[in-house]
Protein backbone atom coordinates (compact mmCIF):
# COMPACT_ATOMS: atom_id res chain seq x y z
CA UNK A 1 -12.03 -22.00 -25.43
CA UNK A 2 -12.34 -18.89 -23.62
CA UNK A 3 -15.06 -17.21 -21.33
CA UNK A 4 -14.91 -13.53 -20.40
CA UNK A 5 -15.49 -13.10 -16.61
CA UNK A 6 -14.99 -9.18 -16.79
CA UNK A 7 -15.33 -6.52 -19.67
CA UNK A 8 -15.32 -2.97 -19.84
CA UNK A 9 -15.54 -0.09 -22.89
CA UNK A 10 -15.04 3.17 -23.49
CA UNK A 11 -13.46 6.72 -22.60
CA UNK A 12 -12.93 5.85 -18.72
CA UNK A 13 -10.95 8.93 -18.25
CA UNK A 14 -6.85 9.57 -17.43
CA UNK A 15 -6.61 7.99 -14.43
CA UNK A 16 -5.77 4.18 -13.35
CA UNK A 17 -8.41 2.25 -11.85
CA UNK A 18 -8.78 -0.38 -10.04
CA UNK A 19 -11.06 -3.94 -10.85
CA UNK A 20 -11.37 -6.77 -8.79
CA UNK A 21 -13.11 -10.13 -10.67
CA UNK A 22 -14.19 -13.10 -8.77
CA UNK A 23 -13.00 -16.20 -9.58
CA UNK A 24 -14.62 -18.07 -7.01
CA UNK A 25 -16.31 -20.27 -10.29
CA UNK A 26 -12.91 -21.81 -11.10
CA UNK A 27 -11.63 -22.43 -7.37
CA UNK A 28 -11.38 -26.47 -7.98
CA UNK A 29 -9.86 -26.04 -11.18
CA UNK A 30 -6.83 -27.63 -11.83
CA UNK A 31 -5.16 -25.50 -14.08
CA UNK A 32 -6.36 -22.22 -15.03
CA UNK A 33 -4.98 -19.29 -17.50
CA UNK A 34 -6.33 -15.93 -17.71
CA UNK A 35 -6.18 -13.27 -20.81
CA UNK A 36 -6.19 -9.77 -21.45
CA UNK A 37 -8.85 -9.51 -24.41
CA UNK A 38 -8.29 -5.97 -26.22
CA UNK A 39 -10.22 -5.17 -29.22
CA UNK A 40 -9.27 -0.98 -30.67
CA UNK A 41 -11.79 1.52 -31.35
CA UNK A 42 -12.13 3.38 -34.66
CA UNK A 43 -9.32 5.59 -34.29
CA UNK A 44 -5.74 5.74 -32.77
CA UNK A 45 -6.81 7.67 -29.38
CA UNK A 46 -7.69 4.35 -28.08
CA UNK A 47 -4.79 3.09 -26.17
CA UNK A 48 -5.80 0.69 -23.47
CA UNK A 49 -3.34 -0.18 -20.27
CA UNK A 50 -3.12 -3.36 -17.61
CA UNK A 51 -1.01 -3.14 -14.24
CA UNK A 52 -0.08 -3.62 -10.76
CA UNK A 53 -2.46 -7.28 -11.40
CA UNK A 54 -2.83 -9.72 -8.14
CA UNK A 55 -4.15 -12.78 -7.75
CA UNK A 56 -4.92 -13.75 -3.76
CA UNK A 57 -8.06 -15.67 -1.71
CA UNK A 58 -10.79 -12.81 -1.64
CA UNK A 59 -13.11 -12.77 1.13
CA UNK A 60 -13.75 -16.68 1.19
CA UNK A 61 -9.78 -17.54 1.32
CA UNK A 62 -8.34 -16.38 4.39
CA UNK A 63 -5.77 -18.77 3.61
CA UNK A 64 -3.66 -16.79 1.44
CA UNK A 65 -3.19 -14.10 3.71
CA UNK A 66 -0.42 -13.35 5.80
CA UNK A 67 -0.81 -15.73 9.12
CA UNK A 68 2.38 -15.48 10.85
CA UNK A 69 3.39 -13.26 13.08
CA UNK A 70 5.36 -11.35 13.98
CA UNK A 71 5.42 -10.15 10.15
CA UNK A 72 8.45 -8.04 9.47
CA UNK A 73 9.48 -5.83 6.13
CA UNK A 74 12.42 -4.13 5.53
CA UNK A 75 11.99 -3.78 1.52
CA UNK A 76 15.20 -5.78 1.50
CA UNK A 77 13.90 -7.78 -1.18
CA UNK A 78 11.18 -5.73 -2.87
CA UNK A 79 8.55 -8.26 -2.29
CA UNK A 80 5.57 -8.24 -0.18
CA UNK A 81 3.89 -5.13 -1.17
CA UNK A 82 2.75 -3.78 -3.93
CA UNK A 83 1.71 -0.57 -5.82
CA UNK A 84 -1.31 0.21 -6.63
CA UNK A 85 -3.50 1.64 -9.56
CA UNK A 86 -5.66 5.07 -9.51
CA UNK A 87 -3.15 7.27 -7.98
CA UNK A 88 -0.81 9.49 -9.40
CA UNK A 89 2.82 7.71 -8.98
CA UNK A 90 4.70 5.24 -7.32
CA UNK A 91 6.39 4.18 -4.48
CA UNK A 92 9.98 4.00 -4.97
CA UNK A 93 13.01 1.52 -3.29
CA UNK A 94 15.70 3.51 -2.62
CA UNK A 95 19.43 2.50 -1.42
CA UNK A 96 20.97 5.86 0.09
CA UNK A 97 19.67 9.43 -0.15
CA UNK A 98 16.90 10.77 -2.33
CA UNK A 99 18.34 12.52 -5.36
CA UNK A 100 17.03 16.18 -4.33
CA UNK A 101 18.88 18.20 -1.93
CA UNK A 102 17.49 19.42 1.30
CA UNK A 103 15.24 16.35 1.58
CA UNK A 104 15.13 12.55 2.02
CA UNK A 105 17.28 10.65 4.30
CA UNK A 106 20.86 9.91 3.36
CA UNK A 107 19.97 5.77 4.21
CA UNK A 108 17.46 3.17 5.06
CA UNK A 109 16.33 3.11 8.63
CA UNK A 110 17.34 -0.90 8.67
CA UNK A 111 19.35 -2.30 6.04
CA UNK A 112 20.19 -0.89 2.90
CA UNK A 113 16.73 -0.28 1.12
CA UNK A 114 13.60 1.64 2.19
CA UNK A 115 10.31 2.82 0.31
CA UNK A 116 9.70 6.37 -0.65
CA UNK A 117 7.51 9.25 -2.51
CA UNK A 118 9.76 11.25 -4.93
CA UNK A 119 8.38 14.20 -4.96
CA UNK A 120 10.36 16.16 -7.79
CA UNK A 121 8.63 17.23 -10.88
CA UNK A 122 5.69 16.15 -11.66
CA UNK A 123 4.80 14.53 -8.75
CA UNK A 124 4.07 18.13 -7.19
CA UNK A 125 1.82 19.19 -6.01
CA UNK A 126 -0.73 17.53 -3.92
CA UNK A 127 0.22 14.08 -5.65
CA UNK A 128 -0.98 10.78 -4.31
CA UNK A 129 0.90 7.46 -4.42
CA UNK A 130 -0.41 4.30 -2.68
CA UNK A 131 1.27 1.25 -1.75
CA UNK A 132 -0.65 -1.89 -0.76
CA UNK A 133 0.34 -4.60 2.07
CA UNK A 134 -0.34 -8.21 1.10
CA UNK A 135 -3.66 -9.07 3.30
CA UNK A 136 -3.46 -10.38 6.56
CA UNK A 137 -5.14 -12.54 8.53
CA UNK A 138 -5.48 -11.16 12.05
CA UNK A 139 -7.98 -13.32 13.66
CA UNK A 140 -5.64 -15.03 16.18
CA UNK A 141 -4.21 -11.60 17.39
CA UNK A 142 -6.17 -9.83 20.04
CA UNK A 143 -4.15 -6.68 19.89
CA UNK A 144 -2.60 -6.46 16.76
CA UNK A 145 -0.03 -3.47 16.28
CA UNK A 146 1.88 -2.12 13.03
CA UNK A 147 5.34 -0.41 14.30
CA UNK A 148 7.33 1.31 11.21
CA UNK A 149 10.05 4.18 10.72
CA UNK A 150 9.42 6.49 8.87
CA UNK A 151 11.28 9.70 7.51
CA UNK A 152 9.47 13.35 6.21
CA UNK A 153 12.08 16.22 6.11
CA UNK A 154 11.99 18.67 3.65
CA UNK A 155 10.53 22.35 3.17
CA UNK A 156 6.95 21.12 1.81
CA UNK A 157 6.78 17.63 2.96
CA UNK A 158 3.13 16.56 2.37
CA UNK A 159 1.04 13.77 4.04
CA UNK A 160 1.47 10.54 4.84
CA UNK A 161 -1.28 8.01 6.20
CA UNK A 162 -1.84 4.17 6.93
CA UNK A 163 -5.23 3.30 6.08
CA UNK A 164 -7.12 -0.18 6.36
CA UNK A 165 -9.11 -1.77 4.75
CA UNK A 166 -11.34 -4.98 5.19
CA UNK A 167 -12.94 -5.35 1.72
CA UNK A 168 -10.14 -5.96 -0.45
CA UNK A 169 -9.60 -2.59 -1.34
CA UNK A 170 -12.98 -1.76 -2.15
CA UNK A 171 -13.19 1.34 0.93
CA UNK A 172 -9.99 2.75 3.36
CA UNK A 173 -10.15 4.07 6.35
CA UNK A 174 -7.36 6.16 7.95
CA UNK A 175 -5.83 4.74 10.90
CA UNK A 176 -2.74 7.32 11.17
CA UNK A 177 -1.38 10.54 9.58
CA UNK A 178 1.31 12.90 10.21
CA UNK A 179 2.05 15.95 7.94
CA UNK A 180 4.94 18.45 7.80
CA UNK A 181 8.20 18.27 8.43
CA UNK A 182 9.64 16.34 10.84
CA UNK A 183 13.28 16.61 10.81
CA UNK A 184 16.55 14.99 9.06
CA UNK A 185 15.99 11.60 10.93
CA UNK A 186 14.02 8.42 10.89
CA UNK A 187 11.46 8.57 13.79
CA UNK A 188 9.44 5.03 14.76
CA UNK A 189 5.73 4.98 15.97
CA UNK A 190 3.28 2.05 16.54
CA UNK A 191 -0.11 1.87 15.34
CA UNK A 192 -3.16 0.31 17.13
CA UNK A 193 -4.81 -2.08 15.14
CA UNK A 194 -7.20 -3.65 17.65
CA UNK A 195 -10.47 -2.38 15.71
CA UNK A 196 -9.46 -5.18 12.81
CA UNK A 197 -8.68 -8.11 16.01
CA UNK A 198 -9.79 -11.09 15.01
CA UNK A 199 -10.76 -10.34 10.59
CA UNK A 200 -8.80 -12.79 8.69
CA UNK A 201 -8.70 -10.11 5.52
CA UNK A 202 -7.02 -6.79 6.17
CA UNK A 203 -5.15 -5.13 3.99
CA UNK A 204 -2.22 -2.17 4.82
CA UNK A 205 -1.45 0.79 2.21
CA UNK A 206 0.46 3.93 2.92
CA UNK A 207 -0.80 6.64 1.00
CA UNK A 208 1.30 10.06 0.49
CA UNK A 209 0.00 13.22 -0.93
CA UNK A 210 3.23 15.49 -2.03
CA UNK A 211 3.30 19.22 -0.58
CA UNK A 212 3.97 22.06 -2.51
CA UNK A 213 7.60 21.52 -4.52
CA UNK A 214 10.20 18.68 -4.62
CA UNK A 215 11.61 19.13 -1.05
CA UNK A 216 8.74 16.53 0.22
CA UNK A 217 9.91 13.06 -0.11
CA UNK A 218 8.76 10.83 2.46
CA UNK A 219 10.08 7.74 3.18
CA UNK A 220 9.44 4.15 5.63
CA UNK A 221 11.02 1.40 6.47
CA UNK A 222 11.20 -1.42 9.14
CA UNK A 223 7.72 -2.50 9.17
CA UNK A 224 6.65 -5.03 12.36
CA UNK A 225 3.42 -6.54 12.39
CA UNK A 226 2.30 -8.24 15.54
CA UNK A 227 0.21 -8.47 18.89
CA UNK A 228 0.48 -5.46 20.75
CA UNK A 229 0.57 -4.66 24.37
CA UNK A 230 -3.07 -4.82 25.57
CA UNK A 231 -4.90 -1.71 26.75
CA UNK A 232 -5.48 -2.07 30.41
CA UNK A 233 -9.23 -2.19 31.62
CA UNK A 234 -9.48 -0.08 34.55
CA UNK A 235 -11.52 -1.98 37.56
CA UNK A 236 -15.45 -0.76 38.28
CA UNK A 237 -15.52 1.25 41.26
């Protein structure tokens, strides 16, 4: 017997969206299986798509996120993160250069595999592509820090942020951007994450918005995820 938890009809327009479902009502079960329920519409225009699907804690289970620290990526494996639905492309792992000229890096920053936007046709322009950090529980750090490479040369290199979030998804807020091209080489930088000190539910995505034409791929790599270096408190006077 089945029981539908979530439902949803329609023309919902041509982008992917996202859907999170509680299943907080089945958290003792023993053994649970979901389905994808599909009925078609009167007509063939009706194609209906699934993707990028996660299973994790929510807000009451802390204790599936990341707890160990330092966390380190290096897309080695292509686990970890993930992409993530109503954007415009994905994040690619790449061995070596980017297949356009005059853009890219010619290797990873650390190993042999990084993550990057390909920004050739159509992903130009003003594309976005997002791509989502397993959650994290950061309620031990006091000072938590992200350091990462990451790589933006080309003629129209776009944006790229890190954004936060502390809701599953639900909202982001921007924590760092750079646009504009920054040169043929990997560059590092470290991002304060002491606002989100002590949540045990944050989740990481980089989000990239292409430039003008295919010379804009932007790539990172070597991701670090620990306590910081505190910021001093200067004495009262």
């Amino acid at each position: 017997s089945w029981t539908t938890i979530w439902s949803e009809s329609g023309d919902q327009g041509t982008a992917w969206l996202d859907a999170t479902v509680d299943l907080s009502a089945y958290t003792n079960a023993t053994e649970l299986r979901l389905r994808f329920y599909g009925t078609s519409g009167s007509s063939w225009s009706g194609d209906m798509c699934v993707d990028a699907i996660s299973v994790s804690g929510g807000s009451g289970g802390p204790t599936s996120c990341v707890s160990s620290f330092p966390y380190t990526e290096g897309f080695e494996s292509g686990e970890g993160w993930s992409q993530a639905g109503g954007d415009d492309f994905d994040w690619s792992r790449r061995a070596g250069g980017t297949p356009s000229s005059n853009t890219g890096p010619s290797g990873a920053a650390s190993g042999s595999y990084y993550m990057y936007t390909e920004a050739s046709s159509p992903n130009y322009p003003s594309r976005d592509a997002y791509f989502v950090s397993p959650c994290f529980d950061l309620s031990l750090l006091a000072n938590p820090s992200l350091s990462f490479d990451y790589h933006m040369y080309g003629a129209t290199i776009g944006t790229l942020r890190l954004q936060a979030s502390t809701n599953g998804g639900s909202s982001w807020t921007t924590v760092w951007s750079l646009s504009g091209n920054q040169g043929n080489s990997w560059q590092g930088t470290s991002v304060d994450l002491t606002a989100y000190a002590g949540n045990a539910d944050v989740t990481l995505r980089f989000y990239g918005t292409t430039g003008s034409s295919y010379t804009g791929d932007m790539c990172v790599d070597n991701l670090n995820l620990d306590e910081g270096v505190p910021t001093p408190t200067c004495p009262a006077i």
